[in-house]
Protein backbone atom coordinates (compact mmCIF):
# COMPACT_ATOMS: atom_id res chain seq x y z
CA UNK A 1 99.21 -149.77 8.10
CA UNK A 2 102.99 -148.73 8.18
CA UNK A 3 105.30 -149.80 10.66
CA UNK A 4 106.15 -146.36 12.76
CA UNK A 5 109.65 -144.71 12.57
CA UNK A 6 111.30 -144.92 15.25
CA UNK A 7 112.88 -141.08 16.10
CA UNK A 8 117.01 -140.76 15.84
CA UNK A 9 118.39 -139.15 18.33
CA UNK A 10 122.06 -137.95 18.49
CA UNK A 11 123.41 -137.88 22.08
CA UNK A 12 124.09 -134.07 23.23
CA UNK A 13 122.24 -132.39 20.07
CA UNK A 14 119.17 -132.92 20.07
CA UNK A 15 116.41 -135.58 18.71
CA UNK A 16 117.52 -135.23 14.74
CA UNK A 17 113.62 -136.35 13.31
CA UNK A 18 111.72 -133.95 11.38
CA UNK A 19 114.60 -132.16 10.48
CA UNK A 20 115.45 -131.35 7.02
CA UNK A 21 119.25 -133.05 6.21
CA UNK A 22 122.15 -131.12 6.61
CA UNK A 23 124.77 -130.28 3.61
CA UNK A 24 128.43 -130.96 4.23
CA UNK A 25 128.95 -127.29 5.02
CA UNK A 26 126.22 -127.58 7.94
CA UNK A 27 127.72 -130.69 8.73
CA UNK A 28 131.43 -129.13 9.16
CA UNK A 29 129.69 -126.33 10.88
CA UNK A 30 128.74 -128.91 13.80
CA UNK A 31 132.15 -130.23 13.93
CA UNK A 32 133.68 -127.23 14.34
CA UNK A 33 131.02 -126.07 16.72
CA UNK A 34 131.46 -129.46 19.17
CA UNK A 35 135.51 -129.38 18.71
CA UNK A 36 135.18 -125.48 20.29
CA UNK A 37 132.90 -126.77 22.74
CA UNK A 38 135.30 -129.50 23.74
CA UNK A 39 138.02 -127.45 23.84
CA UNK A 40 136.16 -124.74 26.39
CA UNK A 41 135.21 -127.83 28.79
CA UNK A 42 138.72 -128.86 28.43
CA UNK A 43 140.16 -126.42 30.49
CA UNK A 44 138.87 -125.62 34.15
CA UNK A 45 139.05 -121.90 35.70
CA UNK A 46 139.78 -122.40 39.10
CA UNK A 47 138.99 -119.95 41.32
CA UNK A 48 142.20 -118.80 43.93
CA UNK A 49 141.88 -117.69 47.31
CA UNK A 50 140.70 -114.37 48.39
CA UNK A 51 140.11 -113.63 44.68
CA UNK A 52 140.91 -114.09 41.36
CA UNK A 53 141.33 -116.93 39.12
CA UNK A 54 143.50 -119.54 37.20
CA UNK A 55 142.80 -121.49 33.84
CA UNK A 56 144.40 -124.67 34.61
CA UNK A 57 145.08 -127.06 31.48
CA UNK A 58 142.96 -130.02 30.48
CA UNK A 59 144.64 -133.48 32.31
CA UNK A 60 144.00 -135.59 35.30
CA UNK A 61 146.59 -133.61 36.88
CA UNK A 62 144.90 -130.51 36.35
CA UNK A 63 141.91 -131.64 38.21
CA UNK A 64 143.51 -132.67 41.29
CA UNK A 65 145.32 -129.10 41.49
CA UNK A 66 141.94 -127.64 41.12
CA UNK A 67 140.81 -129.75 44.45
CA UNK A 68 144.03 -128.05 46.27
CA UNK A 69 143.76 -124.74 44.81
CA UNK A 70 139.84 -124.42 46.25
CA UNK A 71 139.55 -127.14 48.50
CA UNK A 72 142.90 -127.81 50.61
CA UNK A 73 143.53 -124.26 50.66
CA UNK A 74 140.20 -123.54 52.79
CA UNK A 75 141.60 -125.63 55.46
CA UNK A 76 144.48 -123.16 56.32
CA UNK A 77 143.77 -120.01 58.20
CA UNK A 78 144.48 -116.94 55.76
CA UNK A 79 145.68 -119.01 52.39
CA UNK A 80 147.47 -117.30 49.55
CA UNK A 81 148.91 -119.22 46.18
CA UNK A 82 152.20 -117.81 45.25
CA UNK A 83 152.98 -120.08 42.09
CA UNK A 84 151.25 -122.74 40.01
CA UNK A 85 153.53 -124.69 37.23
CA UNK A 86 151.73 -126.55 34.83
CA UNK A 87 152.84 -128.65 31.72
CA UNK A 88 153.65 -125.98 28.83
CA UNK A 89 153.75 -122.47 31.20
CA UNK A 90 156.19 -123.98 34.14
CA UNK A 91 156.54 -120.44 35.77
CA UNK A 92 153.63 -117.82 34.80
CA UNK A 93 154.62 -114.55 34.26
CA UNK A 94 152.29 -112.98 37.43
CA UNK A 95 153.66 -116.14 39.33
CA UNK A 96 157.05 -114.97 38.03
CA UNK A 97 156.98 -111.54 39.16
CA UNK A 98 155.49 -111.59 42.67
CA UNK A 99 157.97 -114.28 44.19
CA UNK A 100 160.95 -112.28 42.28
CA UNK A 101 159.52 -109.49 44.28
CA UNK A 102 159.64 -111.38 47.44
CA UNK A 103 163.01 -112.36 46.93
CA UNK A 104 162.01 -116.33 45.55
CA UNK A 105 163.29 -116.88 42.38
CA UNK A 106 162.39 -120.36 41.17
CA UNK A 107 164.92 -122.31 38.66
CA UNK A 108 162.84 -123.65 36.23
CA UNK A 109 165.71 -126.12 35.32
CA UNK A 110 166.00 -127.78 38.76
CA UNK A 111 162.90 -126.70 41.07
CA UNK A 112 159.16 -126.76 40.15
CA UNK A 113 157.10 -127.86 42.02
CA UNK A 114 153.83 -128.02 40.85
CA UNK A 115 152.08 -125.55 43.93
CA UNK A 116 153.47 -123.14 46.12
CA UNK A 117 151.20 -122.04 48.68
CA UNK A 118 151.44 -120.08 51.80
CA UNK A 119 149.59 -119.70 55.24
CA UNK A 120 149.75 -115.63 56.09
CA UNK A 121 147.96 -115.76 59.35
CA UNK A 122 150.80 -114.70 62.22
CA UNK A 123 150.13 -117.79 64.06
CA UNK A 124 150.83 -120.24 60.72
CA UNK A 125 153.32 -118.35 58.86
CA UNK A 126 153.92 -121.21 56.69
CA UNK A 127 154.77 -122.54 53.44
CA UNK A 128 153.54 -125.31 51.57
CA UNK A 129 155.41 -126.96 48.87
CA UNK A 130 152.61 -129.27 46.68
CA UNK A 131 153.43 -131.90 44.33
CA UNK A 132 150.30 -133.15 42.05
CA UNK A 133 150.83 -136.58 41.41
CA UNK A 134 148.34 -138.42 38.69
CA UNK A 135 150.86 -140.16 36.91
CA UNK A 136 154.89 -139.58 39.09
CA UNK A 137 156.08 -136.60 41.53
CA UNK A 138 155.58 -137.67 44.90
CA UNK A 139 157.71 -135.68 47.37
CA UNK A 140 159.86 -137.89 48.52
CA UNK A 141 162.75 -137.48 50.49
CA UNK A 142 165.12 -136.46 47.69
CA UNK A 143 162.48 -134.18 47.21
CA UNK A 144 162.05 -132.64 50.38
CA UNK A 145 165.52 -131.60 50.82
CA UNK A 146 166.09 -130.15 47.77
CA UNK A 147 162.74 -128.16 48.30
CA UNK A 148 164.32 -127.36 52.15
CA UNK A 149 167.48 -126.28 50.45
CA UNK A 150 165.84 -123.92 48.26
CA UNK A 151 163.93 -122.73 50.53
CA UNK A 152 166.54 -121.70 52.99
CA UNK A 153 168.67 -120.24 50.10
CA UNK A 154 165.75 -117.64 50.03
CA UNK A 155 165.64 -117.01 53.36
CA UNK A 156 162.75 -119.17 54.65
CA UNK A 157 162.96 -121.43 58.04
CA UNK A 158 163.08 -124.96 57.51
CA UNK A 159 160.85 -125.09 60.58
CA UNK A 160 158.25 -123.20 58.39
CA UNK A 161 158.21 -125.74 55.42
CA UNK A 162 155.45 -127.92 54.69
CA UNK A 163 155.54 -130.30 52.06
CA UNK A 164 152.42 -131.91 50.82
CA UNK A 165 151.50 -134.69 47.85
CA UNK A 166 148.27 -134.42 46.42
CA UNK A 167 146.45 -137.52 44.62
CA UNK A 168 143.15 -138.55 43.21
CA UNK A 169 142.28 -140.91 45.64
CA UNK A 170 143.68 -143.08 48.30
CA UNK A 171 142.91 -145.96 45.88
CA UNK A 172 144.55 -144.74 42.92
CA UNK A 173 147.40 -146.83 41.38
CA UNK A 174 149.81 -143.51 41.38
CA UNK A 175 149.02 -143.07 45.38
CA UNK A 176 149.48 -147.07 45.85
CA UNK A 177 152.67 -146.64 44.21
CA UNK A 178 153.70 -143.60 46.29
CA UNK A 179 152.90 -143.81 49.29
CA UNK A 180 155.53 -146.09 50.45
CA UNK A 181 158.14 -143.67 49.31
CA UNK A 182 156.75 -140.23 50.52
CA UNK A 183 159.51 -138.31 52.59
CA UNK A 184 158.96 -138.68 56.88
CA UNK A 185 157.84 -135.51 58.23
CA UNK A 186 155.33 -135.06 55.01
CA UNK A 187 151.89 -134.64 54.24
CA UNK A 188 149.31 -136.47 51.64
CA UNK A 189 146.01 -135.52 50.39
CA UNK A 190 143.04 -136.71 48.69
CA UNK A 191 141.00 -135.11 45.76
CA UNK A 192 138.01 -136.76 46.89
CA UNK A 193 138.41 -137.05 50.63
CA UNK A 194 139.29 -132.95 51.00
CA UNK A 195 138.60 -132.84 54.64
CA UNK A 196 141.37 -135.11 55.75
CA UNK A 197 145.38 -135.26 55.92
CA UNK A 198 147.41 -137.88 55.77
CA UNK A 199 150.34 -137.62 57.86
CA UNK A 200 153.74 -139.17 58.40
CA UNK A 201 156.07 -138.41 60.21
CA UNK A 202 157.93 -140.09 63.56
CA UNK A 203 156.32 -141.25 66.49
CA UNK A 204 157.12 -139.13 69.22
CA UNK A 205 155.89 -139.93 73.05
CA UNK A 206 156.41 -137.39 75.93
C-alpha cells in the first residue's frame, strides 16, 4: 500500500493538487495577475466627508491620513477637507482650485502640510492644519507659526487655527520621538485610539 500524497497548497490561490501543471506562459499569467492585485490593495480610497472620495497612496503614512480623513473628521460638527498633499501629487489639482478660489494659495516650496481641514458649522468656524507623522513632521513650534503666518497672510484669525499631529499609535517610535517637541497650544491624535485628543497647551486656573 502507497504512502498517501500529501495535497500542496499555495497560500491565497488555491489547493494546487489535481491540477494539471502550468506552462511558463500560465505561470507569467499568475504573476502578472498577483502583481495587479497587489498593486489595487496598495492603494486605499478613502472616503471624504459629506461625499466623495480620495485614492490615497500605498505607505504607513497613507493609512494614518485615512484614520483622519474618516475618523477624526466625524468628531467635528460639519467637517469639510480642503487639501490633502501626498508624496508625488503635493497639491491636487481639485485641491488646487477650490482654495485658489477661496483666496488660499498654498506654496508648494515652503508650506504643505499634509491635511487641511475645516469645521463649517457657525459655532466652530475653524481650521485645522494636520501633519501625518509615520516616519518625521510633527508640528512643532517652528511649525505652528509658520502655519499661523500663512494663515493670516490669507486672511484667517489666528484665534481660528488649529493645529493637529496625527500618529499610529501612542506607542509608536515616531510619536515617542515627537511628542516632546510638539508646539504648546497643539493637538495629537491616534490612528487607533480615534475617539480621543491629546492636548497641550498651558495650564490656566480662574
Amino acid at each position: 500500500m502507497g504512502t498517501a500524497k500529501r495535497p500542496t497548497r499555495r497560500i491565497g490561490w488555491g489547493a494546487l493538487s489535481g491540477r494539471p501543471c502550468r506552462t511558463r506562459t500560465d505561470n507569467q499569467r499568475i504573476k502578472s495577475r498577483k502583481v495587479c492585485v497587489q498593486l489595487e490593495e496598495s492603494q486605499s480610497r478613502s472616503r471624504l466627508p459629506g461625499a466623495g472620495t480620495r485614492t490615497l497612496h500605498p505607505g504607513a503614512s497613507s493609512w494614518i491620513l485615512k484614520g483622519v480623513v474618516e475618523k477624526f473628521a466625524a468628531s467635528l460638527v460639519e467637517p469639510n477637507v480642503l487639501f490633502i498633499s501626498q508624496p508625488g501629487e503635493k497639491v491636487n489639482l481639485l485641491d488646487g482650485k477650490a482654495l485658489k478660489d477661496m483666496g488660499l494659495e498654498v506654496d508648494q516650496a515652503t508650506l504643505l502640510p499634509d491635511c487641511l481641514m475645516a469645521d463649517l458649522a457657525p459655532s466652530r468656524d475653524e481650521f485645522w492644519f494636520i501633519e501625518v507623522v509615520a516616519s518625521d513632521g510633527p508640528v512643532t513650534e517652528e511649525r505652528r507659526q509658520a502655519l499661523i503666518d500663512w494663515a493670516t497672510a490669507h486672511g484667517l484669525e489666528a484665534e481660528k487655527c488649529r493645529f493637529l499631529t496625527a500618529f499610529e499609535s501612542r506607542t509608536a517610535s515616531e510619536a515617542k520621538k515627537s511628542l516632546p517637541v510638539l508646539a504648546h497650544g497643539s493637538y495629537a491624535w491616534f490612528a487607533n485610539e480615534p475617539d480621543g485628543l491629546l492636548s497641550w497647551d498651558e495650564l490656566r486656573f480662574a
